[in-house]
N, C-alpha and C. Protein backbone atom coordinates (compact mmCIF):
# COMPACT_ATOMS: atom_id res chain seq x y z
N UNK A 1 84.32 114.11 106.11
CA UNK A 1 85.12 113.70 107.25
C UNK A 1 86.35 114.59 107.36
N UNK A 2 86.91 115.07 108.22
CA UNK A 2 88.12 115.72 108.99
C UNK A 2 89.11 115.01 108.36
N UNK A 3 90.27 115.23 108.01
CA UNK A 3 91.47 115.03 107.27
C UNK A 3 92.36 114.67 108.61
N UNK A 4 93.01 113.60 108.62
CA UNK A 4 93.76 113.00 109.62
C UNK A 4 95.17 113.65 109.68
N UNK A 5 95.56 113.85 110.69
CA UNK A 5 97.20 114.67 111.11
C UNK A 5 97.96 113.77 110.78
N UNK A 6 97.69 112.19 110.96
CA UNK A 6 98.75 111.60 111.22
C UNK A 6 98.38 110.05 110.59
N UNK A 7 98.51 109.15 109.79
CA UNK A 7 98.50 108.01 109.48
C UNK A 7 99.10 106.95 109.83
N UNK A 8 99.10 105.52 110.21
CA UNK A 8 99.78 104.84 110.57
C UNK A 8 98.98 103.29 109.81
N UNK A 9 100.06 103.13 108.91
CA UNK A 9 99.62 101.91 108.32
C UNK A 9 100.68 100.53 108.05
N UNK A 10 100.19 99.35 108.64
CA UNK A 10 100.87 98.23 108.97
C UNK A 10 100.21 96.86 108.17
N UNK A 11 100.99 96.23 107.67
CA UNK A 11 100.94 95.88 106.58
C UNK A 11 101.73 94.06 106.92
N UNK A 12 101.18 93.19 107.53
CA UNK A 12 102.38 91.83 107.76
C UNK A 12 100.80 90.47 107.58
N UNK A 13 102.28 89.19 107.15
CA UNK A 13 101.37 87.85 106.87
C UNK A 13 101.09 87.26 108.34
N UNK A 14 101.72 88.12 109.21
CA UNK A 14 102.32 87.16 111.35
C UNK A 14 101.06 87.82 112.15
N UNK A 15 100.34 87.22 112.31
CA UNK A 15 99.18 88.10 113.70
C UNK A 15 100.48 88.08 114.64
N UNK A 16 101.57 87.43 115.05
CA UNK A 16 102.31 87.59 115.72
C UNK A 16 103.57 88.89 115.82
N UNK A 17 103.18 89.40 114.57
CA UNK A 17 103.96 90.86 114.67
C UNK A 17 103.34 91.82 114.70
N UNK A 18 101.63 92.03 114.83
CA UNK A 18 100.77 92.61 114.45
C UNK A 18 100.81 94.18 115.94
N UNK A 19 101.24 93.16 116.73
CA UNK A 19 101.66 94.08 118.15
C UNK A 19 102.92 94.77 117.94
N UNK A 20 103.96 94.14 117.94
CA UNK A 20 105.01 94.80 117.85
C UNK A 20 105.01 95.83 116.73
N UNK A 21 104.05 95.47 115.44
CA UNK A 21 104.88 97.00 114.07
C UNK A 21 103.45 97.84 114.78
N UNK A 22 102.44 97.52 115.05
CA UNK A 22 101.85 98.20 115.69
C UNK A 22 102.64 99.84 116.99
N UNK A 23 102.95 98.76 117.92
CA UNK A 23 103.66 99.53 118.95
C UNK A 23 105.08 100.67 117.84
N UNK A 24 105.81 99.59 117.46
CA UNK A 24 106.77 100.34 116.69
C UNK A 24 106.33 101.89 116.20
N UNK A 25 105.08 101.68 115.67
CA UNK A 25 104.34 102.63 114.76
C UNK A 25 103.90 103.89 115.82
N UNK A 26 104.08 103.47 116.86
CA UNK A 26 103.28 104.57 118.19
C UNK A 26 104.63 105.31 118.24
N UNK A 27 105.55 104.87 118.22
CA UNK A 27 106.49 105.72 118.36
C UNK A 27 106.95 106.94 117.46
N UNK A 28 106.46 107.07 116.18
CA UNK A 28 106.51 107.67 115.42
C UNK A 28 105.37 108.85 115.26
N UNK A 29 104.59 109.05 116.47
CA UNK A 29 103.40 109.91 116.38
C UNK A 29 103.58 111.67 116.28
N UNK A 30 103.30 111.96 115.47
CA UNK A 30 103.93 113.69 115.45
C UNK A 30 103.71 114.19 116.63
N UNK A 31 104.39 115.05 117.18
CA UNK A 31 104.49 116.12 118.41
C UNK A 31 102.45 117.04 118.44
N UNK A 32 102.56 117.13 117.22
CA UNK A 32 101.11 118.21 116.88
C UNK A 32 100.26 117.20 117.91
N UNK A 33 100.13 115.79 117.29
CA UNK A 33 99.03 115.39 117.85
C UNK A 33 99.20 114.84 119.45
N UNK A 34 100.18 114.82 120.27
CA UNK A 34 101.13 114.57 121.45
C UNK A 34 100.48 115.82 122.55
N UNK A 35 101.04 117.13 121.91
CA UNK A 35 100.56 118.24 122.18
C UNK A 35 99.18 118.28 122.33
N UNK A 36 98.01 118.17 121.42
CA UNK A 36 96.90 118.10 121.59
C UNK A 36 96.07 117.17 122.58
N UNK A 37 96.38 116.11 122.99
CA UNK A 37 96.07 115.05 124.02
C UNK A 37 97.25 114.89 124.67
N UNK A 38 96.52 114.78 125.92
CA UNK A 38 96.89 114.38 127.34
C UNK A 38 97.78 112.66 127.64
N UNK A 39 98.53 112.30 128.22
CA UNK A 39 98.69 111.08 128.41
C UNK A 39 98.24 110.26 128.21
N UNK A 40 96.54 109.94 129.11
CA UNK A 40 95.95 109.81 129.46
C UNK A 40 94.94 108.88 128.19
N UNK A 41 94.81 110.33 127.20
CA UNK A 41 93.96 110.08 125.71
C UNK A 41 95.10 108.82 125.15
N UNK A 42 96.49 109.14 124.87
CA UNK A 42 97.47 108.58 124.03
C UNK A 42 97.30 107.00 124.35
N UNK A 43 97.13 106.68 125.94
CA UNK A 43 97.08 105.38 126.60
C UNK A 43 95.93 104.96 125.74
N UNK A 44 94.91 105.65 126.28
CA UNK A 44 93.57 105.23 125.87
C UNK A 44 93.52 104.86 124.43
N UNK A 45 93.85 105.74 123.71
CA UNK A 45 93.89 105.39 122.24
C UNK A 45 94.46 104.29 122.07
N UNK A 46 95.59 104.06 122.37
CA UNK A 46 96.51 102.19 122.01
C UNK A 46 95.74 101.42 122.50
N UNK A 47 95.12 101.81 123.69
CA UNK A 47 94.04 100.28 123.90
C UNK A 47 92.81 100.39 123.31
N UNK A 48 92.42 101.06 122.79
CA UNK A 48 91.15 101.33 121.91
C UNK A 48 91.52 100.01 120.68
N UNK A 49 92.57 100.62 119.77
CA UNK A 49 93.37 99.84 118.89
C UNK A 49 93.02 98.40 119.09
N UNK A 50 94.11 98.38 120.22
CA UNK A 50 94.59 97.09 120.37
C UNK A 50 93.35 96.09 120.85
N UNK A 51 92.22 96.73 121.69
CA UNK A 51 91.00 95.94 121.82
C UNK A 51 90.52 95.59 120.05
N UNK A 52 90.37 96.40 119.52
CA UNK A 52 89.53 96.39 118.42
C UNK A 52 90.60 95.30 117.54
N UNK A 53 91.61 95.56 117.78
CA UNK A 53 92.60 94.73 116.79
C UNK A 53 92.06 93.34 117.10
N UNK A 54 92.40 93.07 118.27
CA UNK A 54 92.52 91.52 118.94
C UNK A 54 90.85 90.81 118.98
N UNK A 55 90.01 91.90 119.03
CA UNK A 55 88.63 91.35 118.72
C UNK A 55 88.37 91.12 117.67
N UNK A 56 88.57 91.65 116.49
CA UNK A 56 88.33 91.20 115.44
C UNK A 56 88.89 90.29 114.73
N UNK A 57 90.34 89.75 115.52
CA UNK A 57 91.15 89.40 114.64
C UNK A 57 90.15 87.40 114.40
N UNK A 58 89.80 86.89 114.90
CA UNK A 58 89.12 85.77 114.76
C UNK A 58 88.63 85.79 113.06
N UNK A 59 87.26 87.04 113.01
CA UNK A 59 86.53 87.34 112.07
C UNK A 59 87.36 87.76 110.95
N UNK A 60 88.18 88.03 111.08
CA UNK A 60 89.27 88.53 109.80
C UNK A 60 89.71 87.51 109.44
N UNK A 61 90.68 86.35 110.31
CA UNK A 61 91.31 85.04 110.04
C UNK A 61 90.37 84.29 109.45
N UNK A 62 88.90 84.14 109.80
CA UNK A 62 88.23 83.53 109.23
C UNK A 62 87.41 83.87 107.52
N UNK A 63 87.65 85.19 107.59
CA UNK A 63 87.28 86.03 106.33
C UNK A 63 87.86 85.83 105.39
N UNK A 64 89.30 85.91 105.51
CA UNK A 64 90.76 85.50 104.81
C UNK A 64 91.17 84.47 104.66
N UNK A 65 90.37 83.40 104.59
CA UNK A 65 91.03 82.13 104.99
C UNK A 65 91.61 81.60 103.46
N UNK A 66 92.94 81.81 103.71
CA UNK A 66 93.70 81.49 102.70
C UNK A 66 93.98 80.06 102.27
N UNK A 67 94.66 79.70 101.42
CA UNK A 67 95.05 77.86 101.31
C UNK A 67 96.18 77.60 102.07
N UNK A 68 96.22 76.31 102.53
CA UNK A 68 97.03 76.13 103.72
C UNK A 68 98.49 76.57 104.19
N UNK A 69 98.67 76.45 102.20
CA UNK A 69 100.23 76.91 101.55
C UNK A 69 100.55 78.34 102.06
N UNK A 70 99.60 79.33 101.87
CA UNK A 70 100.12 80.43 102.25
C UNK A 70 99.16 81.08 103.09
N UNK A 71 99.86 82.18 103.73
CA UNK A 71 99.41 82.87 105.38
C UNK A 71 98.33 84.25 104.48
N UNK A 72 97.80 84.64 106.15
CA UNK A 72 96.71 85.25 105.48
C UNK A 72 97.26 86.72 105.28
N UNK A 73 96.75 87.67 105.21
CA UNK A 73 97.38 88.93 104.91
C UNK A 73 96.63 90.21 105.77
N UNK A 74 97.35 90.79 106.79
CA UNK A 74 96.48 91.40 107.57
C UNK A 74 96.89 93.17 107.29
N UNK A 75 95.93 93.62 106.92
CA UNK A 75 96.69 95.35 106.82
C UNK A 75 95.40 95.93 107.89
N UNK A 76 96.53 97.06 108.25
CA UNK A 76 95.57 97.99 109.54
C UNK A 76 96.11 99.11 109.34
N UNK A 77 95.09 100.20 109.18
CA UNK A 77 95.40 101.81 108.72
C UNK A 77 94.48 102.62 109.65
N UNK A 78 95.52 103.26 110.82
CA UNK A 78 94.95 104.17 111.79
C UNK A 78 95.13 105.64 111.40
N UNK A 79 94.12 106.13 111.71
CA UNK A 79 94.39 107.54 111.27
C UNK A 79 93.68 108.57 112.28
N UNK A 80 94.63 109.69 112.72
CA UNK A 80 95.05 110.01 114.06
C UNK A 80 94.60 111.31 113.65
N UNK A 81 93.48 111.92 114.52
CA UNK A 81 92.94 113.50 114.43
C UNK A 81 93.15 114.06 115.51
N UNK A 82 92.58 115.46 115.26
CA UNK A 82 92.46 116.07 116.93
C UNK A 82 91.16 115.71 117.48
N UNK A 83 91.10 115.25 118.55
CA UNK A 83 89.88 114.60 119.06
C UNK A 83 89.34 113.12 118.40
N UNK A 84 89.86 113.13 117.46
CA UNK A 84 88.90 111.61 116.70
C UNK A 84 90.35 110.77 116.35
N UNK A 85 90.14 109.51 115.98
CA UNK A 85 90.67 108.46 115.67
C UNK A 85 90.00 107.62 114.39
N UNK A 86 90.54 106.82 113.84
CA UNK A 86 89.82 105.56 113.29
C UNK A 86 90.55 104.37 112.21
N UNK A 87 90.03 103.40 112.46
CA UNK A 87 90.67 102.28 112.66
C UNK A 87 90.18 101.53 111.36
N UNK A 88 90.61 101.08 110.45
CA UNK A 88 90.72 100.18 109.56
C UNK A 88 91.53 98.91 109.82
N UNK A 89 90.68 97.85 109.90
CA UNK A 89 91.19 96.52 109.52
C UNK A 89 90.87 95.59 108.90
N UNK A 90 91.67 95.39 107.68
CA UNK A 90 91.13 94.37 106.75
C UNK A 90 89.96 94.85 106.36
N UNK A 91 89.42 95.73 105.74
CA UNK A 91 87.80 96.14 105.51
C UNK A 91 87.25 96.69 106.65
N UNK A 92 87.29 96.35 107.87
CA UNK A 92 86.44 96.67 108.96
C UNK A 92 86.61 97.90 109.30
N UNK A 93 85.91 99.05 109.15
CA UNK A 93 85.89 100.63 109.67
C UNK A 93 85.28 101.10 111.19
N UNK A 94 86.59 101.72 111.80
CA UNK A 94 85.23 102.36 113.21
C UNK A 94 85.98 103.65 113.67
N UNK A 95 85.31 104.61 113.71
CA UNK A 95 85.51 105.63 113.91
C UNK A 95 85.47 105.96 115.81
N UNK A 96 86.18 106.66 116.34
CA UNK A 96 86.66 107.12 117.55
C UNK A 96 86.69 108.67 117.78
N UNK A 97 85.74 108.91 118.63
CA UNK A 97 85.49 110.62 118.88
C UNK A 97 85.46 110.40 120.50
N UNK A 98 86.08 111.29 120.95
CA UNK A 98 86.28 111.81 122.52
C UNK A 98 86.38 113.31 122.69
């Protein structure tokens, strides 16, 4: 596999912050990979994410199902190529080529 330019890994117990350190994390995207895609791709890519995030998130909550006492634990590790993407959550792998 191609060695990723750019990593972005988020790490919280809140599906309710899962957007925001997410977004936070977009802001931090190197120029290299900015330069290489168009607007257009950058849009596309966050909703790629964010579909895949929010679809899975059911199957994860239910995967994780922790004791009532404590929250579940959600980590997500994107990793940002030229042309490709891919998405780790909680175990779940999917790779992104355009």
């Amino acid at each position: 596999m191609r060695k990723p330019i750019h990593t972005i890994q988020v790490e919280t117990d809140s599906e309710l912050e899962i957007e925001k350190l997410l977004r936070d994390a977009y802001l931090n995207i190197p120029s290299e990979i900015e330069q290489q895609n168009t607007e257009e791709d950058l849009f596309a890519i966050r909703l790629y994410i964010m579909e895949y995030v929010v679809g899975l998130l059911p199957e994860v909550r239910s995967e994780s199902a922790p004791p009532r006492w404590k929250s579940p634990r959600y980590e997500i590790k994107i990793e940002l190529g030229i042309k490709y993407f891919s998405i780790c959550f909680n175990g779940h792998r999917k790779i992104f080529n355009w």
